[in-house]
Protein backbone atom coordinates (compact mmCIF):
# COMPACT_ATOMS: atom_id res chain seq x y z
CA UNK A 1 96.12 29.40 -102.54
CA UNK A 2 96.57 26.14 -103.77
CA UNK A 3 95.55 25.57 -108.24
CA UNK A 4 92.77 23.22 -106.72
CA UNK A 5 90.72 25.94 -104.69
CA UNK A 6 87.90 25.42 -106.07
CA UNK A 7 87.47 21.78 -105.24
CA UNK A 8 85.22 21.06 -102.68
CA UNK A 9 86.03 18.12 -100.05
CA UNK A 10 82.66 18.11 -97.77
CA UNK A 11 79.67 20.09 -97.77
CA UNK A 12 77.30 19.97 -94.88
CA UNK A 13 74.01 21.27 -95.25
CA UNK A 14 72.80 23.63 -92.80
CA UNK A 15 68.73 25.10 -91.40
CA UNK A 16 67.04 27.76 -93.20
CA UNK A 17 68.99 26.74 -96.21
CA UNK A 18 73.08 27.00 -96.25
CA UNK A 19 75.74 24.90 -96.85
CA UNK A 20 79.17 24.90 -95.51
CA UNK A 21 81.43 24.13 -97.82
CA UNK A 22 85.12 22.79 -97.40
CA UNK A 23 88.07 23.41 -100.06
CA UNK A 24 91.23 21.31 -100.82
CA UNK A 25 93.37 24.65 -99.99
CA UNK A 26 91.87 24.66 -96.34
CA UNK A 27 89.42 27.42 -96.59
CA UNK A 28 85.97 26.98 -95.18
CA UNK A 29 83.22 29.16 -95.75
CA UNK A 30 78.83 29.11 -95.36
CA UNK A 31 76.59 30.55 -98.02
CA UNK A 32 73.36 31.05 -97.96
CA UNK A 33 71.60 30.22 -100.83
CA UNK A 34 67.72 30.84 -99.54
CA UNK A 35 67.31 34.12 -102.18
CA UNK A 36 68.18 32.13 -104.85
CA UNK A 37 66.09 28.73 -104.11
CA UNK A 38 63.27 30.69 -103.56
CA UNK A 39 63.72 32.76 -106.61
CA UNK A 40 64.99 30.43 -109.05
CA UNK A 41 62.68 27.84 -111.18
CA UNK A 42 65.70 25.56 -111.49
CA UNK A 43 66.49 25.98 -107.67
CA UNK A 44 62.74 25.21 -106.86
CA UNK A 45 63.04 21.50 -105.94
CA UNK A 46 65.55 22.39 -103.29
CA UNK A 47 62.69 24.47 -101.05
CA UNK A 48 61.82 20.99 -100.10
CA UNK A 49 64.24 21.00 -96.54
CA UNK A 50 64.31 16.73 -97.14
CA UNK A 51 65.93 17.26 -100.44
CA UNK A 52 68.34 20.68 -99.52
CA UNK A 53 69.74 17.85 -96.56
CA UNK A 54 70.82 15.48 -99.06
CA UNK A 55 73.79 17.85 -100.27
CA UNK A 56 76.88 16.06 -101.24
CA UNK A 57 80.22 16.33 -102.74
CA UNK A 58 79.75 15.88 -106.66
CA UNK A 59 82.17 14.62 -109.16
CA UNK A 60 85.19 15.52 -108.60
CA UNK A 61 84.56 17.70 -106.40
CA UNK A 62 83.67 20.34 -108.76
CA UNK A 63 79.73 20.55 -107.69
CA UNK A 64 77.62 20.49 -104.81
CA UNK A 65 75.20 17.76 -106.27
CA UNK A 66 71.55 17.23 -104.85
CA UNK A 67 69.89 14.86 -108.07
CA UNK A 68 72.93 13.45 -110.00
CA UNK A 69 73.46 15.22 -113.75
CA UNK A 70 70.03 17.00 -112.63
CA UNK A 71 70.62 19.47 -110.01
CA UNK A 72 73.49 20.55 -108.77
CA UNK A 73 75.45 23.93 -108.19
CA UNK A 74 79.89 24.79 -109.55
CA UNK A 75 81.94 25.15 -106.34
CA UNK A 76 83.55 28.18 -107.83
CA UNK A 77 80.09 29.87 -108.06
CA UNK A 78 79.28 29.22 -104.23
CA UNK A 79 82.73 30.10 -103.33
CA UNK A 80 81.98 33.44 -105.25
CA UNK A 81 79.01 33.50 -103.33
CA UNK A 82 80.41 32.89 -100.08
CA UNK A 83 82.84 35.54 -100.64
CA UNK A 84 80.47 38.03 -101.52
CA UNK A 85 78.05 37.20 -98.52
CA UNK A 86 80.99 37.51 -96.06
CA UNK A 87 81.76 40.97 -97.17
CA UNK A 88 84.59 40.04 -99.55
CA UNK A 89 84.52 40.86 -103.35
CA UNK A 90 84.24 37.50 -105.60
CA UNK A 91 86.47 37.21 -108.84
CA UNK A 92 84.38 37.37 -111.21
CA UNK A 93 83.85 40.95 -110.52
CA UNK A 94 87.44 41.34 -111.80
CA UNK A 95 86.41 38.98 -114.95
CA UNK A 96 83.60 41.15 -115.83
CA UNK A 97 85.41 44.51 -115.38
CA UNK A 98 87.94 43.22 -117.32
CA UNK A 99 85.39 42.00 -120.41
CA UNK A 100 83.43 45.23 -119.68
CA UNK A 101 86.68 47.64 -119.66
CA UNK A 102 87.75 45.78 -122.95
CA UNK A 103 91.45 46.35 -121.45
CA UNK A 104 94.16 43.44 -121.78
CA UNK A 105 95.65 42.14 -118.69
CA UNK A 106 98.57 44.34 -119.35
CA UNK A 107 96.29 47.70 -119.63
CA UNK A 108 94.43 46.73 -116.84
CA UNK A 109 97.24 45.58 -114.53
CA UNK A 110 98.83 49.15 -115.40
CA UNK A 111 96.15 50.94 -114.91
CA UNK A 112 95.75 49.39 -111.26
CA UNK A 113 99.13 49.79 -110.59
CA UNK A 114 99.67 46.01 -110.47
CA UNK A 115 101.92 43.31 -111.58
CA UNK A 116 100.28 41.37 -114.43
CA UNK A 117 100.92 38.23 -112.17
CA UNK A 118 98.92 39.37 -109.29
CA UNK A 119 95.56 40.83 -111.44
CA UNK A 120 95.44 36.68 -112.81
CA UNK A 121 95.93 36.05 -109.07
CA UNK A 122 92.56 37.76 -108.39
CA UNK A 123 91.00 37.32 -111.65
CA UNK A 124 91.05 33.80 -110.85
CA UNK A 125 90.35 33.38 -107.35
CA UNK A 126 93.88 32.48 -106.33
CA UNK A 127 94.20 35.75 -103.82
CA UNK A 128 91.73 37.82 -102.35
CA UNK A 129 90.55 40.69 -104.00
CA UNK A 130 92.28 43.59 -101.44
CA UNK A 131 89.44 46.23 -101.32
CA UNK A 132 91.73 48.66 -102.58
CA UNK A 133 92.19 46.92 -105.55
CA UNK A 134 88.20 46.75 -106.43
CA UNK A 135 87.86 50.27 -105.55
CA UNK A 136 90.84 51.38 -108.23
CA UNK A 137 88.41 49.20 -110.67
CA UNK A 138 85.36 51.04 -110.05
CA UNK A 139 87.69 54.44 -110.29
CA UNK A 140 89.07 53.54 -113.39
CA UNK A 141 85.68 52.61 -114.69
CA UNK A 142 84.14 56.12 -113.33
CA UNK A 143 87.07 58.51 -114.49
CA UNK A 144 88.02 55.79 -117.51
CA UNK A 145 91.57 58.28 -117.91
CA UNK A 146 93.72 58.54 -120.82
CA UNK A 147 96.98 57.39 -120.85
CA UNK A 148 99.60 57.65 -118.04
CA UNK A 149 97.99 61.06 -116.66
CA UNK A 150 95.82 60.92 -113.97
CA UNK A 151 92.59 62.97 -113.10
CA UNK A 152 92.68 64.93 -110.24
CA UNK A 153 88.68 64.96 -109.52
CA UNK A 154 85.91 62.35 -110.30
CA UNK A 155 83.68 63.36 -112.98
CA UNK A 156 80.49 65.52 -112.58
CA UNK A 157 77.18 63.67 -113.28
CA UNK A 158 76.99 64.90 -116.57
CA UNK A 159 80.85 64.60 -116.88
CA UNK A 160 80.57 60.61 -116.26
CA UNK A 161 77.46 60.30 -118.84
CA UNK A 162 79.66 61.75 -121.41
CA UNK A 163 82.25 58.85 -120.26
CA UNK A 164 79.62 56.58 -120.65
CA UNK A 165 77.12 56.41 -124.02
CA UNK A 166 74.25 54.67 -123.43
């Protein structure tokens, strides 16, 4: 994936409120954004269908814009979107495990079993998140194991609430 793959070269607006949305690396993908128009105050002016049609391209191509420097959505967000609609797993699921985890990019990429390289691949959208690679998160973050050693069971409900101090 190209450094630009989250610039947006068309967007076409689509019934029952979608867009598909082009990138500069080639990629194409449609996400629906009907949830959050119809649950969002700021979204609100786009339930009107005349208005959702008048998508465009905003400046440099960074935004889907529908009133200039009013409304408008990040192309990384709906690409994050489109991801996660199409069954993928979005980036910024690796951003917040990271924040939430408190590990560097060195723990982390150790504790995956990954090159330090390829987690800022996925952290930042440059490759797609392999599945296998989100579920190792989600194991870490269950069994959260010390050092090199690794456990040989998950935890027990009351096992993980001791990981995990609320």
């Amino acid at each position: 994936m190209s450094k630009d793959h989250f610039v947006l070269t068309a967007v076409e607006a689509l019934p029952d409120y979608r867009l598909r949305l082009s990138y500069a690396d080639g990629q194409t993908f449609e996400v629906d954004l009907s949830e959050r128009i119809f649950s969002s105050g700021y979204l609100a002016p786009l339930r009107d269908a005349t208005l959702f049609a008048q998508a465009k391209v905003g400046f440099a191509g960074r935004s889907v814009d529908w009133i200039e420097d009013e409304l408008d959505l990040g192309t990384d967000n709906l690409r994050h979107l489109a991801v996660e609609q199409a069954g993928g797993i979005g980036h910024e699921r690796i951003w917040t495990w990271l924040h939430d985890t408190g590990l560097t990019l060195e723990q982390a990429a150790e504790a995956l079993g990954i090159s330090r390289r390829m987690l800022i691949y996925y952290r930042d959208g440059e490759k797609p998140i392999p599945r296998s690679i989100w579920l190792a998160c989600l194991g870490w973050e269950a069994v959260r194991p010390k050092g090199r050693s690794l456990p040989l069971r998950a935890p027990s409900v009351r096992e993980y609430a001791a990981l995990h101090p609320a």
